[in-house]
Protein backbone atom coordinates (compact mmCIF):
# COMPACT_ATOMS: atom_id res chain seq x y z
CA UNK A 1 0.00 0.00 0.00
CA UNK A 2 0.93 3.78 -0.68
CA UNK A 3 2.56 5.43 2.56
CA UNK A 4 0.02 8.15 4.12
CA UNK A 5 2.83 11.38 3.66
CA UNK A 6 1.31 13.82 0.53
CA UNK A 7 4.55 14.81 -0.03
CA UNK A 8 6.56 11.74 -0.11
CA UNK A 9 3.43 10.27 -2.76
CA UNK A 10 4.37 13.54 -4.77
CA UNK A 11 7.76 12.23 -5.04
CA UNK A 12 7.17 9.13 -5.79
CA UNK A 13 4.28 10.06 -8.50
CA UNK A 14 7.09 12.21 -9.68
CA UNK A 15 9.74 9.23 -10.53
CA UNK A 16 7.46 7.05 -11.86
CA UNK A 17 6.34 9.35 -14.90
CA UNK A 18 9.76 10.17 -15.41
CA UNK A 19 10.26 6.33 -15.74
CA UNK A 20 7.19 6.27 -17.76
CA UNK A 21 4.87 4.01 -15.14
CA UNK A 22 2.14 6.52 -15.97
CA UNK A 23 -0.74 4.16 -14.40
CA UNK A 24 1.63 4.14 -11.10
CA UNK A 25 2.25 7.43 -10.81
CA UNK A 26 -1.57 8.65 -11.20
CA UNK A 27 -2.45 6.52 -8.44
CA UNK A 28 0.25 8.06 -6.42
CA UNK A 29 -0.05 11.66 -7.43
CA UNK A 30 -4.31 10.90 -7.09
CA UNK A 31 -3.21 9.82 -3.16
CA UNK A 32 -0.93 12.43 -2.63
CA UNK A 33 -4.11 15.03 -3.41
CA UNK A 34 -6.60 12.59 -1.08
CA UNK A 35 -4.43 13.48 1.45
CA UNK A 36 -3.51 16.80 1.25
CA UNK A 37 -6.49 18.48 -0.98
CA UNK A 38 -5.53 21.84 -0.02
CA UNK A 39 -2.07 21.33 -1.01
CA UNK A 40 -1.25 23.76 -3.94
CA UNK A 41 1.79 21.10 -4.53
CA UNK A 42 0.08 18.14 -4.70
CA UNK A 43 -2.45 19.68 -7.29
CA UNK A 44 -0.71 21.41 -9.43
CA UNK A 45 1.76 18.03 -9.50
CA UNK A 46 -1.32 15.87 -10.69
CA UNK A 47 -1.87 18.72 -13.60
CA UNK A 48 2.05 18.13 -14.89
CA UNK A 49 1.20 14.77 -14.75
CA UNK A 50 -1.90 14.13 -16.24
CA UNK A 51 -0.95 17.12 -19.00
CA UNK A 52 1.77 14.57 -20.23
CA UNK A 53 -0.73 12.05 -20.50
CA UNK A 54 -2.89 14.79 -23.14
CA UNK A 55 -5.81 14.57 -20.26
CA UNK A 56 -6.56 18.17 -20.57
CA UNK A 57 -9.92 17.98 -18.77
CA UNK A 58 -8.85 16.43 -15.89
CA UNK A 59 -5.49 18.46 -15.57
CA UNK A 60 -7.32 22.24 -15.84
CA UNK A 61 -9.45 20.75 -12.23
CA UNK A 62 -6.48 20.37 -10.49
CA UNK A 63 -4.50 23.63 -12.62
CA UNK A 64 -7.72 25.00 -11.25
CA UNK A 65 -7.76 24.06 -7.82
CA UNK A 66 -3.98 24.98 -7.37
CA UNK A 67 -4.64 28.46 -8.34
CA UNK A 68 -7.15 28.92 -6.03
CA UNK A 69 -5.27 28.00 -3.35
CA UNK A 70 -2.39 29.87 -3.83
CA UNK A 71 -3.36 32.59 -6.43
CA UNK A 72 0.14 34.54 -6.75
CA UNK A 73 2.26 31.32 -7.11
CA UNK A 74 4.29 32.35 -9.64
CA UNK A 75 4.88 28.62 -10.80
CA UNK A 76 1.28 27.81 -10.62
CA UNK A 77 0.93 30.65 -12.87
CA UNK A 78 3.19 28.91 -15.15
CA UNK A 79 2.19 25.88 -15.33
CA UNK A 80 -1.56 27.32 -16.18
CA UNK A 81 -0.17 29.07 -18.98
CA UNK A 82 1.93 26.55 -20.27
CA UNK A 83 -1.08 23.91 -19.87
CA UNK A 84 -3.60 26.59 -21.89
CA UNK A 85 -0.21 26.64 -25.08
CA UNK A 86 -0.78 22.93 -24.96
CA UNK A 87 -3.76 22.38 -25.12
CA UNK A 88 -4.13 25.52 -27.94
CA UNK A 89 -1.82 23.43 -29.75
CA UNK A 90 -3.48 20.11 -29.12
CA UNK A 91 -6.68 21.46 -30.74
CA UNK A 92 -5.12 22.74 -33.80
């Protein structure tokens, strides 16, 4: 079973879709956010992750819920506008 620390899950989510265990690390990252849903960290992780994996619904909740709650995050920011150029691209 998956340990019960958010940011250790993060982590772990984090090696895995570097190693390409996509399935893994969304179960991970998905824990990681169960456990800490306030966690700016741990939702704007699952939106990297899941924005590899072209799931652009899913990713703008959690670019979403990042944002709101930590609204001058400067790498939140980011990552928004670097999800919105993707997915711009995607549709073209």
């Amino acid at each position: 079973t998956a340990p019960n620390n958010s940011q250790l899950l993060v982590s772990v989510a984090s090696a895995e879709r570097r190693l390409g265990r996509w399935e893994s690390a969304v179960f991970h990252g998905q824990r990681a956010v169960d456990l800490d849903p306030r966690s700016a960290v741990t939702n704007g992780s699952m939106a990297i992750l899941l924005r590899r994996l072209r799931r652009y619904d899913e990713a703008w909740e959690f670019v979403e819920r990042s944002r709101l709650l930590a609204p001058f995050n400067i790498p939140l920011i980011q990552n928004e506008a670097i999800g919105a150029d993707e997915v711009t691209d995607y549709l073209r």
